[in-house]
N, C-alpha and C. Protein backbone atom coordinates (compact mmCIF):
# COMPACT_ATOMS: atom_id res chain seq x y z
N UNK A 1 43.70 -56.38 59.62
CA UNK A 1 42.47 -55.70 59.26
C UNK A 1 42.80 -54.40 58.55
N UNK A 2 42.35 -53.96 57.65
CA UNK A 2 42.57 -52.82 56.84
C UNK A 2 41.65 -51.91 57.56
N UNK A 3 41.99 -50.87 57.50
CA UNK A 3 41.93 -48.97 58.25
C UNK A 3 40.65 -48.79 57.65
N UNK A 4 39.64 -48.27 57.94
CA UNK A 4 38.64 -47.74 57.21
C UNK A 4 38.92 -46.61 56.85
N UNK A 5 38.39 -46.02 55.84
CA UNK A 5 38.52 -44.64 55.06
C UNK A 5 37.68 -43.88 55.07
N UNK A 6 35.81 -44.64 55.33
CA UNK A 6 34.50 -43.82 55.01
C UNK A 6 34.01 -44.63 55.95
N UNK A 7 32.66 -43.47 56.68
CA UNK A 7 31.94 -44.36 57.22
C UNK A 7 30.82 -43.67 56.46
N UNK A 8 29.80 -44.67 56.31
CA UNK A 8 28.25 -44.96 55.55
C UNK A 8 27.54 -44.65 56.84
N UNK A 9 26.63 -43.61 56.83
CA UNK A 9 25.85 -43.33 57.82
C UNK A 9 24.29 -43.25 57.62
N UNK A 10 23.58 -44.17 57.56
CA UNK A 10 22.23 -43.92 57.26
C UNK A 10 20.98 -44.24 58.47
N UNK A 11 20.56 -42.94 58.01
CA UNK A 11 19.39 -42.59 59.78
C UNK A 11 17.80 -42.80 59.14
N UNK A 12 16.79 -43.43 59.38
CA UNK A 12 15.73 -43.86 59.27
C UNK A 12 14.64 -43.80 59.88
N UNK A 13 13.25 -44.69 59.50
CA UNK A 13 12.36 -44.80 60.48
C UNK A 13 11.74 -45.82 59.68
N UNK A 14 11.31 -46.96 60.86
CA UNK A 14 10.90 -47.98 59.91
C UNK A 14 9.09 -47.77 59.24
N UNK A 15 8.72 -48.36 58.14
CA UNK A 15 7.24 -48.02 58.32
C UNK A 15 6.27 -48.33 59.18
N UNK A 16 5.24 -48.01 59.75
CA UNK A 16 4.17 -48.50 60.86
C UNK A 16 4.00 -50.04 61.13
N UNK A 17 4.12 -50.74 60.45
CA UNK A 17 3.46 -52.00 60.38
C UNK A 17 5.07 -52.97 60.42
N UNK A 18 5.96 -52.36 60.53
CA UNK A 18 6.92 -53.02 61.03
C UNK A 18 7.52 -53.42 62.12
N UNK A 19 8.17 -54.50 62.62
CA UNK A 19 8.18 -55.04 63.78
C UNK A 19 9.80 -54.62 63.83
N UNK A 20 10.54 -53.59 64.94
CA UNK A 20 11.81 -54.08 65.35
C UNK A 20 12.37 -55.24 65.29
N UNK A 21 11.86 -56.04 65.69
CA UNK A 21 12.77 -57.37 66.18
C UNK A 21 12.49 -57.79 64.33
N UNK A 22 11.54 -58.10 63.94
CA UNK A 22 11.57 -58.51 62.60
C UNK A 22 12.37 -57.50 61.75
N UNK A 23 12.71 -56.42 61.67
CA UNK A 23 13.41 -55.70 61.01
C UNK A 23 15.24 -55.99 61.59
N UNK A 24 15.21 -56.42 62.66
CA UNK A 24 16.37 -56.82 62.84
C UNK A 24 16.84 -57.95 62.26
N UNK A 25 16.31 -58.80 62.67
CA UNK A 25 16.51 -60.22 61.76
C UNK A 25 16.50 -59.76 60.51
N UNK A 26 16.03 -58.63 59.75
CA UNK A 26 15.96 -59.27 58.27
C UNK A 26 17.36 -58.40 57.67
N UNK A 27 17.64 -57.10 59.09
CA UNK A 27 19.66 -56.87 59.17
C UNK A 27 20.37 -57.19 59.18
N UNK A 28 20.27 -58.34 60.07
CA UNK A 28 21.01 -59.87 59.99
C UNK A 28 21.22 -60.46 59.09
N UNK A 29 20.45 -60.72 58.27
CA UNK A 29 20.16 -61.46 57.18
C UNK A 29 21.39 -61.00 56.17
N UNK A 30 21.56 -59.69 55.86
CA UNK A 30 22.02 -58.94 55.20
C UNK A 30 23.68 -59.15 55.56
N UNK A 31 24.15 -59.54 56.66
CA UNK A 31 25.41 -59.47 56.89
C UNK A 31 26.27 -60.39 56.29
N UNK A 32 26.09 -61.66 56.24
CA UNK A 32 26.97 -62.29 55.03
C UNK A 32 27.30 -61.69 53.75
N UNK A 33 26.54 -60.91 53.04
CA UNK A 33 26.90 -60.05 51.69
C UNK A 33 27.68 -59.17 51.91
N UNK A 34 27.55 -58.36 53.66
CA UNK A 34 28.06 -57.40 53.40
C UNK A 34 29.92 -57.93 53.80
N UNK A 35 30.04 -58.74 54.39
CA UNK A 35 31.22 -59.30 54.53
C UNK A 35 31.91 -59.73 53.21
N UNK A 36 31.34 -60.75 52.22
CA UNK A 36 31.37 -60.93 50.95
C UNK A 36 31.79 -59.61 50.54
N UNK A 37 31.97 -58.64 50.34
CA UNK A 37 32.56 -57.95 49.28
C UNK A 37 33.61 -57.38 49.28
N UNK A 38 34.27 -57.65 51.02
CA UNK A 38 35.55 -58.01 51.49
C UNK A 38 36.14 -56.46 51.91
N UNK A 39 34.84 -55.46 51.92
CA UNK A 39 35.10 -53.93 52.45
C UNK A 39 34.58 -53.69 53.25
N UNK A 40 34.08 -54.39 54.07
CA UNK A 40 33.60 -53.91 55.27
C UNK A 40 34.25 -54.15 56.42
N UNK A 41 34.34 -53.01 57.41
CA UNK A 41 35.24 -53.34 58.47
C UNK A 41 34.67 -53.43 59.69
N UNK A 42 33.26 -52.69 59.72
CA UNK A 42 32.15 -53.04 60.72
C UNK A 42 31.02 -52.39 60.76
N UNK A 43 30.02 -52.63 61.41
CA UNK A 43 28.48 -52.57 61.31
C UNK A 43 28.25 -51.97 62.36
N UNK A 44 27.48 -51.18 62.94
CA UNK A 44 26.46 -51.32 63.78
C UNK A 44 24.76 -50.48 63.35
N UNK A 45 24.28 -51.29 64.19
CA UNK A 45 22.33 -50.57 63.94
C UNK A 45 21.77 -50.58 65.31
N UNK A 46 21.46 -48.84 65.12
CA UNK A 46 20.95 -48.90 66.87
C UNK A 46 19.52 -48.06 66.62
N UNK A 47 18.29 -48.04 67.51
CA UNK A 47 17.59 -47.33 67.18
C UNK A 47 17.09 -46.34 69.04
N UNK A 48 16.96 -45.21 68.71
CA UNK A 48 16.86 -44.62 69.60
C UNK A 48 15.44 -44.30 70.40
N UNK A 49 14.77 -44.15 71.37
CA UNK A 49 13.82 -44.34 71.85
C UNK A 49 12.36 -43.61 70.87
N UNK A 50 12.85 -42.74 70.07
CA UNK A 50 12.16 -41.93 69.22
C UNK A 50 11.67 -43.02 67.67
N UNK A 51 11.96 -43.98 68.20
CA UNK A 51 12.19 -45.08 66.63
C UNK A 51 13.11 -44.46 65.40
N UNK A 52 13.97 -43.78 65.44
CA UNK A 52 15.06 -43.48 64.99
C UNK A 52 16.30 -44.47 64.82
N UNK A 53 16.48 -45.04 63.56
CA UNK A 53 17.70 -46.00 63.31
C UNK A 53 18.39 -45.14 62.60
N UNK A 54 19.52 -46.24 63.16
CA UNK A 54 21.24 -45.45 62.80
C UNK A 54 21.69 -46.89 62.02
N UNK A 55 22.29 -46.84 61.06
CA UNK A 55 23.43 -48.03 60.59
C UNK A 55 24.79 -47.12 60.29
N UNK A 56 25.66 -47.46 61.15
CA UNK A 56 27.03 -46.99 60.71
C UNK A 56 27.93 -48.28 60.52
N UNK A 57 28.55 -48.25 59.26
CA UNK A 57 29.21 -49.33 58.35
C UNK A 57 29.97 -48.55 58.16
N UNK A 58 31.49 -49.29 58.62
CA UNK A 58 33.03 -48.51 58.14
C UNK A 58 33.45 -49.53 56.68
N UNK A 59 33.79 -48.76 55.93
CA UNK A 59 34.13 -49.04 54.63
C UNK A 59 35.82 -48.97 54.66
N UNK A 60 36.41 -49.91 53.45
CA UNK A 60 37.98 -49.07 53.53
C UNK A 60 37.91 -48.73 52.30
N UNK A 61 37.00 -47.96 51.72
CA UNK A 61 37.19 -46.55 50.42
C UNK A 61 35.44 -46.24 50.09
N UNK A 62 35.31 -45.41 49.85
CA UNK A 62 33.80 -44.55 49.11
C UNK A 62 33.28 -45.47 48.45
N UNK A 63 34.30 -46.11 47.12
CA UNK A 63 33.84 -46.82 45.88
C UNK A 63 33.46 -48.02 46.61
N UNK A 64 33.66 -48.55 47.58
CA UNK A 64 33.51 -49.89 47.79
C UNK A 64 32.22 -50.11 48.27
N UNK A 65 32.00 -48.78 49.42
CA UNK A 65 30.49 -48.45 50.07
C UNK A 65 29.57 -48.68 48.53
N UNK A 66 29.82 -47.41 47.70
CA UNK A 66 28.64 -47.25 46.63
C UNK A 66 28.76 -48.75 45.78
N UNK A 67 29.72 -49.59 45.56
CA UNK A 67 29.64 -50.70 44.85
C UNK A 67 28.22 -51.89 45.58
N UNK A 68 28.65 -51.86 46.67
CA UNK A 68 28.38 -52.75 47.38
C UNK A 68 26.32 -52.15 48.05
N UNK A 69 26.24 -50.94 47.97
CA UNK A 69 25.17 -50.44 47.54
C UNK A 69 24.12 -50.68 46.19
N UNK A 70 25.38 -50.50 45.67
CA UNK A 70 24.53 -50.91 44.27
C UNK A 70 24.42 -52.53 44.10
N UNK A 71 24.73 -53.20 44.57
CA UNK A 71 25.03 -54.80 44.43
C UNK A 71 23.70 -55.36 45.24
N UNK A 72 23.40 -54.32 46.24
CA UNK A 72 22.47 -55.30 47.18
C UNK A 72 21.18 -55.17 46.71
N UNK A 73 20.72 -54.55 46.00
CA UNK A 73 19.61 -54.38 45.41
C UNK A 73 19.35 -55.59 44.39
N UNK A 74 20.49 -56.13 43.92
CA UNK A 74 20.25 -57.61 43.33
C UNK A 74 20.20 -58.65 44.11
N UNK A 75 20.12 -58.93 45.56
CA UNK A 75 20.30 -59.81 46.89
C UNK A 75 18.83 -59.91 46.92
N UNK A 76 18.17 -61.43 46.85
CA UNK A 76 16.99 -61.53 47.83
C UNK A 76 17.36 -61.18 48.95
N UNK A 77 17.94 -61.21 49.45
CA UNK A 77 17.69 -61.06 51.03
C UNK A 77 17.63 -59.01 51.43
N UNK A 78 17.72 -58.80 50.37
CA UNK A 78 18.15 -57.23 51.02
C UNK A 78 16.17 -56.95 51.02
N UNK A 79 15.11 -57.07 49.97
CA UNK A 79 13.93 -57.23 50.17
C UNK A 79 13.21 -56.96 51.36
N UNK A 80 13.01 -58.21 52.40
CA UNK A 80 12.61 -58.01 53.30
C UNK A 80 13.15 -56.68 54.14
N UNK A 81 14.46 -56.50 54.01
CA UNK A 81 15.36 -55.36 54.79
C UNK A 81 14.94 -54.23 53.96
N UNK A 82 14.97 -53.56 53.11
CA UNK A 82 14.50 -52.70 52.30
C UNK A 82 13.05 -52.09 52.76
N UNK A 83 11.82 -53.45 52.55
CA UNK A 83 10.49 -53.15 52.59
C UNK A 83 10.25 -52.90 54.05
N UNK A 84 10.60 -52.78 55.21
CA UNK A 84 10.57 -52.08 56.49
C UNK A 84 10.97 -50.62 56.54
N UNK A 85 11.31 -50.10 55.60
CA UNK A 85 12.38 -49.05 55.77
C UNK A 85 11.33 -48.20 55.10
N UNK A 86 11.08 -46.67 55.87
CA UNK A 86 10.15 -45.76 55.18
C UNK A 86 11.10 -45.21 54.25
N UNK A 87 11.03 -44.70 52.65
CA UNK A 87 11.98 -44.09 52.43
C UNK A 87 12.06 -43.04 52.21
N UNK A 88 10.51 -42.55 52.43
CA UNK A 88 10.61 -40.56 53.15
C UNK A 88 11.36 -40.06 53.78
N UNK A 89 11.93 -41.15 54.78
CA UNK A 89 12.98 -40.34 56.17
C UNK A 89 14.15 -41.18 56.31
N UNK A 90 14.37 -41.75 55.10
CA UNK A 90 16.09 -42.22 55.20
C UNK A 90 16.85 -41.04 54.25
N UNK A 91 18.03 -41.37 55.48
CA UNK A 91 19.04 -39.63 54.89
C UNK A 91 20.52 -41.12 54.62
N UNK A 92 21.16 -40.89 53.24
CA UNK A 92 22.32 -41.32 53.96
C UNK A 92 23.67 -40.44 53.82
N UNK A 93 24.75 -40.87 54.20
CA UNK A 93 25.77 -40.05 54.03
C UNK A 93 27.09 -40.32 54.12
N UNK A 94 28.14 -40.22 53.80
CA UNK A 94 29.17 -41.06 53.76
C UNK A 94 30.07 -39.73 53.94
N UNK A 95 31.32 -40.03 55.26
CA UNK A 95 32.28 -39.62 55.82
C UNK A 95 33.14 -39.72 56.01
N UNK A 96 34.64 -39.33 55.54
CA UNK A 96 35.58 -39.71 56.24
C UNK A 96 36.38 -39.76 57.12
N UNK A 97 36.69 -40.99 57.14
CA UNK A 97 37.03 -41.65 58.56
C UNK A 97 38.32 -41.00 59.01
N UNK A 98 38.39 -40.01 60.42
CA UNK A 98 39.46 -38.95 61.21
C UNK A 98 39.82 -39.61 62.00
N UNK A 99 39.29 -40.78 62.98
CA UNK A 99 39.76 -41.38 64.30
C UNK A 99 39.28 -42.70 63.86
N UNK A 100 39.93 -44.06 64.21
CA UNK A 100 39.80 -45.11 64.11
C UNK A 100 39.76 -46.08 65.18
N UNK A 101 39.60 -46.31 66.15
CA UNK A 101 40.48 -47.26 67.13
C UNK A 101 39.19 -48.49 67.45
N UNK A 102 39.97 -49.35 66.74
CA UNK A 102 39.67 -51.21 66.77
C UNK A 102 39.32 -51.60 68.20
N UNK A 103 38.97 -52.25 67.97
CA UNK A 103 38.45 -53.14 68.79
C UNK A 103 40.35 -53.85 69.80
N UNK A 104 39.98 -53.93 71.21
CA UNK A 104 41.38 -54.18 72.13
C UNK A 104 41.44 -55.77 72.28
């Protein structure tokens, strides 16, 4: 498995009329592409009792995050995942990666 370099950090709120569980599934949905572009080293999406979502995606370089950003916007499937998402209150941000430790 290759080292990640960046992690992609984007914090949210979905719009009113969106369903968690349906906004999950349509995250899901999204994960075959993001494997496909052969930079991703892992995912997670958590949302906090405040309806506050987190997606942190470890990348192994910057360019690969922003490639693969720019790519999904040509994906039907990113759509449904997109149109849940308010985009008044999505922040994102990309970091690099100081501590790593994999999965045992």
């Amino acid at each position: 498995m290759n080292e990640p370099t960046v992690a992609e950090i984007v914090t949210f709120r979905l719009k009113e009329n969106a369903s968690p569980e349906a906004f999950s599934k349509a995250a899901d949905a999204m994960t075959p592409f993001l494997r496909s572009t052969g930079a991703m080293i892992s995912r997670s999406l958590s949302a906090d009792p405040s309806g506050l979502w987190t997606e942190h995606i470890l990348w192994t370089s910057k360019a690969a995050a922003q490639q693969a950003a720019t790519a999904m916007f040509e994906r039907p499937e990113a759509g449904p995942f997109m149109d849940m998402i308010d985009p008044s209150d999505m922040v994102m941000r990309h970091a690099n990666v100081a501590l790593y430790l994999p999965p045992e």
